[in-house]
Protein backbone atom coordinates (compact mmCIF):
# COMPACT_ATOMS: atom_id res chain seq x y z
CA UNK A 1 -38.14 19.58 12.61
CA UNK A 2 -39.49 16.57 10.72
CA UNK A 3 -41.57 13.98 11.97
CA UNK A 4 -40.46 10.40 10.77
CA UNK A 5 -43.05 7.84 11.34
CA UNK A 6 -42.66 4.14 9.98
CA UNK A 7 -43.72 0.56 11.00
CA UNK A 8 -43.11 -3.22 9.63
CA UNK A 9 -46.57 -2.96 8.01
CA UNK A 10 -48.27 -0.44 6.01
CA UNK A 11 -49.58 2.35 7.88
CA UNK A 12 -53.50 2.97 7.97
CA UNK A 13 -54.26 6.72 6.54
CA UNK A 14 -56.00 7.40 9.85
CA UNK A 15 -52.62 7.15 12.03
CA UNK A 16 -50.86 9.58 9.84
CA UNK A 17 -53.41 12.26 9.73
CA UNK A 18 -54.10 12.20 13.59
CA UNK A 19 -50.50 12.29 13.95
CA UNK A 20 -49.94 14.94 11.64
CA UNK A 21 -52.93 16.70 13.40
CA UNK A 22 -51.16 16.21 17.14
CA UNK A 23 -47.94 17.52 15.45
CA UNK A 24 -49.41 20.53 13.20
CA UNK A 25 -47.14 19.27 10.12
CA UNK A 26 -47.02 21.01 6.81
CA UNK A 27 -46.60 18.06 4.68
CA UNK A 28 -46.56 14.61 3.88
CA UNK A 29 -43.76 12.60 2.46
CA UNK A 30 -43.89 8.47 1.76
CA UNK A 31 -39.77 7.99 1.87
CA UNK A 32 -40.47 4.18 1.49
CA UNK A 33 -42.39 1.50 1.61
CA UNK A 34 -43.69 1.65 5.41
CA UNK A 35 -42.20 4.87 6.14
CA UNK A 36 -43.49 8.61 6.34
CA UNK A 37 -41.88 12.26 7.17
CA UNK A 38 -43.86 14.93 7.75
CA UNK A 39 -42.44 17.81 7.90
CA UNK A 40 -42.33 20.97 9.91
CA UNK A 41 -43.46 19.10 13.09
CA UNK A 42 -44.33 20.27 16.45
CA UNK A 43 -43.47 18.30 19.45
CA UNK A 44 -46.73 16.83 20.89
CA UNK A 45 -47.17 14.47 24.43
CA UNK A 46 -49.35 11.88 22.80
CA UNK A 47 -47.66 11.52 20.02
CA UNK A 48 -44.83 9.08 21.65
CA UNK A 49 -48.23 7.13 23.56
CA UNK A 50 -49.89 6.88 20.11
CA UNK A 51 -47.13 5.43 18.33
CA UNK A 52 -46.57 2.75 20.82
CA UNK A 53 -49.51 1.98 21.06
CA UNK A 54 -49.95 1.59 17.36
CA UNK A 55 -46.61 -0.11 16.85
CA UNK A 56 -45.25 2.80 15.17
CA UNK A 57 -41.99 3.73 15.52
CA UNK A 58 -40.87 7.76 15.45
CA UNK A 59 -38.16 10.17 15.35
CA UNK A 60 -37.75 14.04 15.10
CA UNK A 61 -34.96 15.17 13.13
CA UNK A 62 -33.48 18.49 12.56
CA UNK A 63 -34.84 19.64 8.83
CA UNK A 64 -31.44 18.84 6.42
CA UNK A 65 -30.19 16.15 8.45
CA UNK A 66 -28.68 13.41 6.70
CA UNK A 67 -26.51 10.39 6.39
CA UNK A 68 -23.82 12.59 4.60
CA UNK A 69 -23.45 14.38 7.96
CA UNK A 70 -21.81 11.21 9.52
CA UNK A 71 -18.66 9.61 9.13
CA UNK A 72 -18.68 6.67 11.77
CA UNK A 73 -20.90 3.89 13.16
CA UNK A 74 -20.63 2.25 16.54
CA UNK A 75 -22.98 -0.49 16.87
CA UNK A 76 -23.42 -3.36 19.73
CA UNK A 77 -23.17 -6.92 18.48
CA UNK A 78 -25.30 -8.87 20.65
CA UNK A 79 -29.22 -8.17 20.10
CA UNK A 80 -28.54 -5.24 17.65
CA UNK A 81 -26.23 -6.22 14.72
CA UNK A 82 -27.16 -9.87 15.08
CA UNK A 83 -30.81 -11.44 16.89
CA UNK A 84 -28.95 -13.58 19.25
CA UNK A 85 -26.85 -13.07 22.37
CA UNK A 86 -23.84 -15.43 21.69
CA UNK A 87 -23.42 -16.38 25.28
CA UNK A 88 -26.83 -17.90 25.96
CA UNK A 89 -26.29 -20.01 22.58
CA UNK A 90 -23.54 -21.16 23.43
CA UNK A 91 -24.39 -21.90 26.85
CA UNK A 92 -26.86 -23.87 25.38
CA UNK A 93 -24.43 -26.07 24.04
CA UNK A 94 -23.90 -27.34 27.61
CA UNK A 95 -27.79 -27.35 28.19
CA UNK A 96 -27.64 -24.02 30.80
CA UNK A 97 -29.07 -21.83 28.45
CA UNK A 98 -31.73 -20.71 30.71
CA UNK A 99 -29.01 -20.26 33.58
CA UNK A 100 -26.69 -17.78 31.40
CA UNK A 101 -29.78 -15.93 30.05
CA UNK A 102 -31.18 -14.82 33.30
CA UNK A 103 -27.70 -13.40 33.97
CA UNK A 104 -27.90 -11.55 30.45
CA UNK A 105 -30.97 -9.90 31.16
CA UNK A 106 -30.26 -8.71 34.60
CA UNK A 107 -26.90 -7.08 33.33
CA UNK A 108 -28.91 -5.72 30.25
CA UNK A 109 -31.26 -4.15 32.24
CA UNK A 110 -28.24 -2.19 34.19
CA UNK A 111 -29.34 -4.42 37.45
CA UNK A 112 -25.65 -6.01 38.30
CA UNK A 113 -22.42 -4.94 36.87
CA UNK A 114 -21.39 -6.29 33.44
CA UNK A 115 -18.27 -7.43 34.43
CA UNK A 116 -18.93 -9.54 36.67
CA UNK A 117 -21.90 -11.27 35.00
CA UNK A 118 -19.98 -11.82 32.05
CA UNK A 119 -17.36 -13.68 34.55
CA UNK A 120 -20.35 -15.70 36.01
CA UNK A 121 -21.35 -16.76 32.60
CA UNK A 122 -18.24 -17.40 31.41
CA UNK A 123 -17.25 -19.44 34.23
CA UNK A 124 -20.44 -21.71 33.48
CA UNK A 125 -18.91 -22.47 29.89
CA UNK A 126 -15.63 -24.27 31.51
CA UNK A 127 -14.92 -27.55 29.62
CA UNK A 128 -17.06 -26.87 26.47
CA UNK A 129 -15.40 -27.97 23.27
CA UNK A 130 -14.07 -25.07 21.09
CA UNK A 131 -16.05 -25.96 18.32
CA UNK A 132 -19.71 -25.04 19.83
CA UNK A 133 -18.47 -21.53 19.18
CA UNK A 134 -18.25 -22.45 15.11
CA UNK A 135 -21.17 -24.10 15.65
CA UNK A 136 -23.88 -20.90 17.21
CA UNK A 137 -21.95 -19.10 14.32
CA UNK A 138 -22.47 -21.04 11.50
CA UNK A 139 -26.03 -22.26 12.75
CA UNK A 140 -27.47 -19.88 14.70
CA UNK A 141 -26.27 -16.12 14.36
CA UNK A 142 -28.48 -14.83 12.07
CA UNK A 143 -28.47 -10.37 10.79
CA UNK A 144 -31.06 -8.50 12.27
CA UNK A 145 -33.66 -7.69 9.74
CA UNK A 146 -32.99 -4.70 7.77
CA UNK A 147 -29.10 -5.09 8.74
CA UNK A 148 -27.93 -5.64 4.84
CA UNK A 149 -29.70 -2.59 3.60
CA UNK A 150 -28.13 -0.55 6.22
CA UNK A 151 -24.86 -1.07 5.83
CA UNK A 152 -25.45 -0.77 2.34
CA UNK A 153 -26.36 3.05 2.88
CA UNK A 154 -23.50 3.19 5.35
CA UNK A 155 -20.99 2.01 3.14
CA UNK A 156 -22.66 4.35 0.15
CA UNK A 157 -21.68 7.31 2.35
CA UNK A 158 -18.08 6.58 3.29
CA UNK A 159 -19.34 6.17 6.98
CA UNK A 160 -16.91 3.83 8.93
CA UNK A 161 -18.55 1.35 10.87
CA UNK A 162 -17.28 0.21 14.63
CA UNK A 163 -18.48 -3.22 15.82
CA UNK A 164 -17.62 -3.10 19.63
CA UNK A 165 -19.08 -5.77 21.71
CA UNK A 166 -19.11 -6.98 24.99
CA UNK A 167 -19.38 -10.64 23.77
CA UNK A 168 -16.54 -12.82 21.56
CA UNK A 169 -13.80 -11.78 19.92
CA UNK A 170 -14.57 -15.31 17.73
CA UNK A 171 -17.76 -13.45 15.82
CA UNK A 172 -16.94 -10.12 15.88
CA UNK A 173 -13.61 -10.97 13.82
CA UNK A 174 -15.85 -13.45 11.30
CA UNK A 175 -18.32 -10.68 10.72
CA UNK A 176 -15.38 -8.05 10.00
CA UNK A 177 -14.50 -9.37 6.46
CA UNK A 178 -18.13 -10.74 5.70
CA UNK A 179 -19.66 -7.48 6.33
CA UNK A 180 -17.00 -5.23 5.41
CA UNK A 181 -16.75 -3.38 8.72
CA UNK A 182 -13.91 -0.87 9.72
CA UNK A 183 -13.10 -1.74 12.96
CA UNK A 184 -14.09 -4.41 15.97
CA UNK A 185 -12.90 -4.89 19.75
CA UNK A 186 -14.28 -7.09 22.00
CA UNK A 187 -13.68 -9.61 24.49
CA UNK A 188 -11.45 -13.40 24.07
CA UNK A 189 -12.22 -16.83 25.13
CA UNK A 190 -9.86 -18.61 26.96
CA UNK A 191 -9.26 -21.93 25.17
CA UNK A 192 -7.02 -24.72 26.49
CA UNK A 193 -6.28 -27.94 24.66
CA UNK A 194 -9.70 -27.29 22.49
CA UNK A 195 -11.37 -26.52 25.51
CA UNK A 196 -12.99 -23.25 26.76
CA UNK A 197 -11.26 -22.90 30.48
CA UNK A 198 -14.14 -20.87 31.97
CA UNK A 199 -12.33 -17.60 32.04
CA UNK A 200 -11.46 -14.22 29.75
CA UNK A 201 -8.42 -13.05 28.61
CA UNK A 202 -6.95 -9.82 29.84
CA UNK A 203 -9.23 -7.11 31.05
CA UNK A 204 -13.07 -7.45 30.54
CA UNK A 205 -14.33 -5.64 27.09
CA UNK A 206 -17.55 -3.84 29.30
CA UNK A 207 -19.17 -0.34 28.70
CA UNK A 208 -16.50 1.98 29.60
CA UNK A 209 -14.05 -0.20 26.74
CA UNK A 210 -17.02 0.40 24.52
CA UNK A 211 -16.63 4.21 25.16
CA UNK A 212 -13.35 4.45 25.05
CA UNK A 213 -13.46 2.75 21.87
CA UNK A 214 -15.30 4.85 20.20
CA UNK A 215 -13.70 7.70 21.11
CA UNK A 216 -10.74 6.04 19.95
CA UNK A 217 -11.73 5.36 16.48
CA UNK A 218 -14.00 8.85 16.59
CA UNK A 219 -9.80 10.86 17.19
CA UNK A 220 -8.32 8.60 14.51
CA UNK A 221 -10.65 9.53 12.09
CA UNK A 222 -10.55 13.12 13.09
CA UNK A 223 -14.39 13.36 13.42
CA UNK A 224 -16.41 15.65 16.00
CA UNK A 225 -18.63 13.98 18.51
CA UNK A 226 -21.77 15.03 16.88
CA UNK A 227 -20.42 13.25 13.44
CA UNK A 228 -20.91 9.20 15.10
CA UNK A 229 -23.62 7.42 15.69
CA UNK A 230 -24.10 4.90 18.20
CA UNK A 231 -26.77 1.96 18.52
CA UNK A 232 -27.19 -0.33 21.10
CA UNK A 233 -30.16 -2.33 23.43
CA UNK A 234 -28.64 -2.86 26.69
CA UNK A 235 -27.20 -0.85 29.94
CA UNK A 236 -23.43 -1.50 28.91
CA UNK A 237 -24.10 0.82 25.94
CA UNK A 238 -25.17 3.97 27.47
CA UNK A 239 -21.28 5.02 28.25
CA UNK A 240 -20.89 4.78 24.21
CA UNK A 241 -23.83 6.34 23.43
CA UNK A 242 -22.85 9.56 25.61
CA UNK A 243 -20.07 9.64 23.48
CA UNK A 244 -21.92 10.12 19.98
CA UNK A 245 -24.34 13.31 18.58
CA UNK A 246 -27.13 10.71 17.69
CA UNK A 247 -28.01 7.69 19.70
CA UNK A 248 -30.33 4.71 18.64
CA UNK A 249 -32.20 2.03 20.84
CA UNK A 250 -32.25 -0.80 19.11
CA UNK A 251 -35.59 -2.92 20.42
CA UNK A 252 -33.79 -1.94 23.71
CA UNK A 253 -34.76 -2.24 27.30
CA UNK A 254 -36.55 1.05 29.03
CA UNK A 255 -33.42 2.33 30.27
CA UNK A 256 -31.52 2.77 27.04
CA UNK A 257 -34.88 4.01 25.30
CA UNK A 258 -35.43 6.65 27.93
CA UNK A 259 -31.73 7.79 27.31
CA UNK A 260 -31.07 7.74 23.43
CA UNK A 261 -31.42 9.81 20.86
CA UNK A 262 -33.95 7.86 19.13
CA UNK A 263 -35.16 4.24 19.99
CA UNK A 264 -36.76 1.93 16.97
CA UNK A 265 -38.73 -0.47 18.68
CA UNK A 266 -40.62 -2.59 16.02
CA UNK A 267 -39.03 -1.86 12.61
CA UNK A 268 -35.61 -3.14 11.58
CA UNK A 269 -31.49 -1.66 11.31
CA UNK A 270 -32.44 -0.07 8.17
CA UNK A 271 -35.24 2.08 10.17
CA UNK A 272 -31.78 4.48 10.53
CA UNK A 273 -31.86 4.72 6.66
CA UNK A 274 -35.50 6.55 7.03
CA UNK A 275 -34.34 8.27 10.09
CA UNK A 276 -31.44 9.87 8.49
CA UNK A 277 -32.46 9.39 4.93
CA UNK A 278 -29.55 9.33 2.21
């Protein structure tokens, strides 16, 4: 196995030879900027303590193991492809940001059912013009960092890319074209006369659609299970990320960290370019 170690700053010498010490590596390999492999790794207790502690993120992967190996992406919207949950922004537009956002958080952590907190949200929205939802997207969805140079490798590869989301139909179908994605699914607004009605169409987008999505697009395309990668940050992921051979937490709460394959908790979407490497 190889050790991947990399951060949002440059790494001090002393952290990579203690942590090629705890892990008995061979070598020593800069594969960018802030980011190290060293290779023929041990697995070590401390070494996941250390890293946190150090703001270092880390991964062990298989010697060999590459993008090329893939041939789809499923990746959450909401706090993962973009920095901002759409909801609470556009709750915000009808000042009960802080109302919707507690209700985000609780269903993120896994602590009430999705479904019905995305009803309770939604409900909360009734009467809000249709155009606060242009509004959140044209001024305030913004990529996560790194997210450019990412897809950049993904789409270098041939690796399809599946934006499922348990969030709006209305930004997962703007980001399709602009960011040249495959495939999207997720949930639509009710609008009325230019108003938002309070309610969802059809039957709630929530972690088991995300699953079955991707296992969906993962027949279609005729790939194996241990061919996708997932990536999400919250409790309605982990159904989807059962479903794929490598997982990623994106800056995720403890219960999708403790579950996935990998979690990157400091550095950026591109941190699965080092992981994987080209």
């Amino acid at each position: 196995m190889n050790l991947v170690i990399q951060a949002t700053h440059s790494i001090a010498a002393v952290h990579l030879i203690h942590l090629a010490g705890l892990a008995q590596a061979k070598q020593r390999e800069q594969i960018a900027e802030y980011a190290y492999r060293l290779t023929e790794a041990q697995a070590h207790p401390d070494i996941a303590r250390y890293c946190f502690e150090h703001q270092l993120d880390y991964g062990f992967v298989p010697r060999g193991r590459s993008l090329k190996d893939f041939g789809l992406l499923v990746t959450d919207m909401d706090s993962t492809l973009i920095t901002i949950e759409c909801i609470d922004e556009i709750a915000d537009m009808q000042g009960l940001k802080p109302q919707v956002a507690a209700i985000t958080e609780s269903a993120m952590r896994g602590e009430i059912d999705f479904a019905e907190s995305l009803r309770r949200r939604v409900a909360l929205l009734e009467g809000l013009d249709e155009s606060a939802l242009q509004r959140v997207y044209d001024e305030r969805l913004r990529l996560s960092p790194g997210a450019e140079t990412m897809l950049e490798a993904l789409h270098a590869q041939g690796i399809k890319i599946l934006l499922v989301s348990g969030g709006f139909l209305f930004f997962t179908e703007r980001l399709k074209p602009r960011l040249g994605l495959d495939f999207t699914h997720a949930n639509t607004l009710e609008i009325v006369g230019g108003k938002l009605t309070g309610k969802v169409l059809g039957k709630i987008f929530d972690a088991q659609g995300k699953a079955d999505w991707l296992v969906k697009i993962r027949a279609e395309l005729g790939l194996k299970p241990e061919q996708v990668i997932a990536m999400g940050d919250g409790a309605n992921d982990l159904k989807m990320m059962a479903q794929a051979g490598v997982s990623i937490a994106y800056h995720a709460k403890p219960v999708v960290r403790e579950q996935a394959s990998y979690a990157l908790n400091f550095v950026g979407l591109d941190g699965l370019v080092n992981l994987l490497g080209q």
